[in-house]
N, C-alpha and C. Protein backbone atom coordinates (compact mmCIF):
# COMPACT_ATOMS: atom_id res chain seq x y z
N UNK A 1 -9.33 -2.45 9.84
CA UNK A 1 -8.63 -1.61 8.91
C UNK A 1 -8.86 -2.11 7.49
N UNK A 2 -9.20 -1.29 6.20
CA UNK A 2 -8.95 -1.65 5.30
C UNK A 2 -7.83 -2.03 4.21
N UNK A 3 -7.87 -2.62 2.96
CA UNK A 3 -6.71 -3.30 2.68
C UNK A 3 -6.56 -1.94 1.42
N UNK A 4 -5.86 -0.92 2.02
CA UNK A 4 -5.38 0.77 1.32
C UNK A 4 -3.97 0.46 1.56
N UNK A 5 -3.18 0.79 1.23
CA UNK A 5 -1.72 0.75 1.27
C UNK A 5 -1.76 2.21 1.99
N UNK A 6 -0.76 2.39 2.78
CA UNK A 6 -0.88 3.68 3.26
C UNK A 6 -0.05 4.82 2.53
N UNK A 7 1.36 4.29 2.02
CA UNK A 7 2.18 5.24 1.00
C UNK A 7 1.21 5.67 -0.30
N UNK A 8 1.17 4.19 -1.43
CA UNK A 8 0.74 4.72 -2.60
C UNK A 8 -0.61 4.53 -2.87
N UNK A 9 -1.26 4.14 -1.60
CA UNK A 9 -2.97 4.23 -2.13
C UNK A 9 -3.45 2.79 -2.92
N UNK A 10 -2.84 2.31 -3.01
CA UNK A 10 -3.43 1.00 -4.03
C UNK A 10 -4.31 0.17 -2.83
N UNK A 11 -5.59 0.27 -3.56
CA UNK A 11 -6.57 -0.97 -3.58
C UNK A 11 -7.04 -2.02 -3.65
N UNK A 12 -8.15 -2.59 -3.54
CA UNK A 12 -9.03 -3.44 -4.14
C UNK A 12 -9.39 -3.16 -5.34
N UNK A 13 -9.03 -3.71 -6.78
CA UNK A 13 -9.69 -3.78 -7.96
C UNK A 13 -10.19 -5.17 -8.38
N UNK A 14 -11.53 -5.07 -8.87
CA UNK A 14 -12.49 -5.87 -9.63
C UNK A 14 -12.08 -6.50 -10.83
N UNK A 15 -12.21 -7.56 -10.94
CA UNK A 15 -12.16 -7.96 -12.29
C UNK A 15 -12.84 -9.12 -12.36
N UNK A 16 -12.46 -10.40 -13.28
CA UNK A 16 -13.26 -11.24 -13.86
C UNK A 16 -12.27 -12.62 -13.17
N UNK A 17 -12.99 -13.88 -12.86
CA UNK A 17 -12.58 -15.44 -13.42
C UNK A 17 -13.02 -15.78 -14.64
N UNK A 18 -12.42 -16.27 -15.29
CA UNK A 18 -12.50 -16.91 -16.39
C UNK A 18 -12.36 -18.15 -16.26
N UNK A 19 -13.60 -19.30 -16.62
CA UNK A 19 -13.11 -20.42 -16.71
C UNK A 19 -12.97 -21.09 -18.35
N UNK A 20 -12.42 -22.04 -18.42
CA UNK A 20 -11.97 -23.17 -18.96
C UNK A 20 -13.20 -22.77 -20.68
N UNK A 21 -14.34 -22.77 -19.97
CA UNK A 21 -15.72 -22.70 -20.77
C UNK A 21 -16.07 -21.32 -21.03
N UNK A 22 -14.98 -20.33 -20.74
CA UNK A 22 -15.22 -19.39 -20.79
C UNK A 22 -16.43 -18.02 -19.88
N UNK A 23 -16.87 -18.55 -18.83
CA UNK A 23 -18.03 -18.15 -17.79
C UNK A 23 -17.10 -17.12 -16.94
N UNK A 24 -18.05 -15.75 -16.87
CA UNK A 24 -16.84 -15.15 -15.79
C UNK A 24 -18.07 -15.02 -14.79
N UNK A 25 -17.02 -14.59 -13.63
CA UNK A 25 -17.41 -14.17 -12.65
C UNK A 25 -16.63 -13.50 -11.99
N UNK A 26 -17.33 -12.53 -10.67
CA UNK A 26 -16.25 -11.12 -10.41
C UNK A 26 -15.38 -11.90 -9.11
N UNK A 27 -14.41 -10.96 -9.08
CA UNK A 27 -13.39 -11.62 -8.17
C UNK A 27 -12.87 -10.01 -7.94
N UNK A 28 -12.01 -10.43 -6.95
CA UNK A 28 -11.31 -8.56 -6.33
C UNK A 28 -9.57 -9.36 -6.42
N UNK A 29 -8.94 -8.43 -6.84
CA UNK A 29 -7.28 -8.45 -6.74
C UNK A 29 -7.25 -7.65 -6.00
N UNK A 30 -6.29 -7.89 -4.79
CA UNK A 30 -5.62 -7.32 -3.62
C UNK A 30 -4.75 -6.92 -3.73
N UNK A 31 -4.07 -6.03 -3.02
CA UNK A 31 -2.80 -5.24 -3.13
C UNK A 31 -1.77 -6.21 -2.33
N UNK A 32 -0.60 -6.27 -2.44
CA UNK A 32 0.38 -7.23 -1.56
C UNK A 32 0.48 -6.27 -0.65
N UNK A 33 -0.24 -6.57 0.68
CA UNK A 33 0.07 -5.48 1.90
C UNK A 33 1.03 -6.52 2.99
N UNK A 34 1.67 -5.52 3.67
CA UNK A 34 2.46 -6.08 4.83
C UNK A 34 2.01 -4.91 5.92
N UNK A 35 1.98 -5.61 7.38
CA UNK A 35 2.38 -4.47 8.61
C UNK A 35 3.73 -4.83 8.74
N UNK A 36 4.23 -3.51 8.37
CA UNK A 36 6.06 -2.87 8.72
C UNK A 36 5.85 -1.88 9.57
N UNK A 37 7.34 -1.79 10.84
CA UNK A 37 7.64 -0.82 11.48
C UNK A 37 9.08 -0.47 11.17
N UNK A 38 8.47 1.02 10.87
CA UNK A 38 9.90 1.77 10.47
C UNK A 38 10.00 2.64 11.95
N UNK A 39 11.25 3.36 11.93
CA UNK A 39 12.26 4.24 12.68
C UNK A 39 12.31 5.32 11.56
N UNK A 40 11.46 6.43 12.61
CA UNK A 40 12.05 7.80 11.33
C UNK A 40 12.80 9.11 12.75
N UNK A 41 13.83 8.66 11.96
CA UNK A 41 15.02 9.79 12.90
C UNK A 41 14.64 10.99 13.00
N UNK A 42 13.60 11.67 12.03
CA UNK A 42 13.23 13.08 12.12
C UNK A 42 12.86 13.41 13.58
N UNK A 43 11.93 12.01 13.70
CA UNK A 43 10.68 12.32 14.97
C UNK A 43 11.24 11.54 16.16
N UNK A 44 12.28 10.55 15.86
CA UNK A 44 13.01 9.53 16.89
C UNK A 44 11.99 8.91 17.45
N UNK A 45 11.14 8.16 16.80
CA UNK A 45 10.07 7.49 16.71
C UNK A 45 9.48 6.21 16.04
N UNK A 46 8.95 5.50 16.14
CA UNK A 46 8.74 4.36 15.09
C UNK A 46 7.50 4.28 15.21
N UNK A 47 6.94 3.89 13.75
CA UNK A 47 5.65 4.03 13.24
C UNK A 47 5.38 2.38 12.73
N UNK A 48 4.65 2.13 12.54
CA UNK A 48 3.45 0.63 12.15
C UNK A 48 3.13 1.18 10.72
N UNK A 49 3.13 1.05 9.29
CA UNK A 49 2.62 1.29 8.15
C UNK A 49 2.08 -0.26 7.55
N UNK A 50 0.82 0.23 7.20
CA UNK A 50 0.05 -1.05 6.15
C UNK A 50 0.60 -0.97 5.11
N UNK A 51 1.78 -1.38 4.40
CA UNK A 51 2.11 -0.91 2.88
C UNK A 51 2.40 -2.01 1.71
N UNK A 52 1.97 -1.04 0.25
CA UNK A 52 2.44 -2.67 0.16
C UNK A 52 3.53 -3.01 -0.52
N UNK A 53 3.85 -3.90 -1.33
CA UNK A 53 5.45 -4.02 -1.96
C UNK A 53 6.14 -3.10 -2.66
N UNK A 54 5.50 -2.62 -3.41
CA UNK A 54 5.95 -1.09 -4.18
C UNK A 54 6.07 0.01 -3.22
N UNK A 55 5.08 0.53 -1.92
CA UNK A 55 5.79 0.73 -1.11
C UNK A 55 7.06 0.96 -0.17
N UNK A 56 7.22 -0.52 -0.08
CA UNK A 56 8.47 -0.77 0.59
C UNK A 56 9.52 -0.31 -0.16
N UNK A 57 9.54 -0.76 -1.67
CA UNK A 57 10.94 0.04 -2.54
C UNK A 57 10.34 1.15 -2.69
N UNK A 58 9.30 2.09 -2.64
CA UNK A 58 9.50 3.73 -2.59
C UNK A 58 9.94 3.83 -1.05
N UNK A 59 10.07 3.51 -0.04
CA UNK A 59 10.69 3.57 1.13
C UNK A 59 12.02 3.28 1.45
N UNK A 60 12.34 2.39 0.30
CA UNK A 60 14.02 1.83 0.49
C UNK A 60 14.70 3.10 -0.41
N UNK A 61 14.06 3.93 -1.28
CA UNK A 61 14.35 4.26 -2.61
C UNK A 61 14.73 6.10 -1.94
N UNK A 62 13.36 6.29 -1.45
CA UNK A 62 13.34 7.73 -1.24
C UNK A 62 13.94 8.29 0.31
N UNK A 63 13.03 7.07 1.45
CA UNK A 63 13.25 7.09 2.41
C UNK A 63 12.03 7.05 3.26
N UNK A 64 11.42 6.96 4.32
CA UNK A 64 10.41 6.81 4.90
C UNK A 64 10.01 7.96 5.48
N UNK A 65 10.40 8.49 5.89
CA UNK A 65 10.02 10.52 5.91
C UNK A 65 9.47 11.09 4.74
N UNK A 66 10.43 11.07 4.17
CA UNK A 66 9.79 11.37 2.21
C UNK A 66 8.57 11.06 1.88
N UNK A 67 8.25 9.85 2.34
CA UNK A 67 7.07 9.23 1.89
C UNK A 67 5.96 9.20 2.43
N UNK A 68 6.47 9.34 3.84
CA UNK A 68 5.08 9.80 4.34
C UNK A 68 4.66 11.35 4.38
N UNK A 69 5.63 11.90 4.13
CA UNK A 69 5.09 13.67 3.73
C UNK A 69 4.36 13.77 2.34
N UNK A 70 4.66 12.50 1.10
CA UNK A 70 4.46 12.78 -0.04
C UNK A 70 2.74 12.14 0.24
N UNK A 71 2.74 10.85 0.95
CA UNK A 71 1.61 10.89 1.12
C UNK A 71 0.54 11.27 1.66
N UNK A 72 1.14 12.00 2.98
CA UNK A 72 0.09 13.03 3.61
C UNK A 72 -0.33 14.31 2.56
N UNK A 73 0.36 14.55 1.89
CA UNK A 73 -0.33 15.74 0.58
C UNK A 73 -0.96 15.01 0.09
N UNK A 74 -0.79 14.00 -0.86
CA UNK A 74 -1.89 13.21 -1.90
C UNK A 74 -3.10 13.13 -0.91
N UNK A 75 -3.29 13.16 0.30
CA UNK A 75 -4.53 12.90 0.54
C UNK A 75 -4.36 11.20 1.25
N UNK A 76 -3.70 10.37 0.89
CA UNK A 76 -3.71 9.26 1.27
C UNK A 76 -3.28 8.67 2.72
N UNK A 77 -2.41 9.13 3.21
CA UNK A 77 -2.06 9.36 4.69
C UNK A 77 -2.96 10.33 5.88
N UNK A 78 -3.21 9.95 6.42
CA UNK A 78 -4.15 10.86 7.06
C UNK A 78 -3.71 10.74 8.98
């Protein structure tokens, strides 16, 4: 599996090390992912989500139904 958050889509982005002497080189920043299992009462079911911390508070925030309907439109849930 790749490291996609499954709610908000966040990635792998590129950027630079910088050392001391000033020399870069590329490096990747990761998303803070967790495997969580939620309970969604709609479906009386529990699901496994890759998500990552911002995630979890749009899940504490909106609810976990919410969020996965919002992300199956964006395209990101599949």
């Amino acid at each position: 599996m790749s490291r996609v958050c499954q709610i908000t889509g966040k990635k792998a982005i590129v950027g630079n090390n910088v050392s001391h002497s000033n020399i870069k080189t590329k490096r990747k920043f990761h998303p803070n992912l967790h495997m969580k299992k939620f309970f969604i009462p709609e479906l009386n079911e529990w699901v496994v989500l890759k998500i990552s911390a911002k995630g979890i508070r749009n899940i504490n925030k909106k609810g976990v139904w919410n969020c996965i309907m919002e992300a199956s439109k964006k395209g990101v849930l599949k």
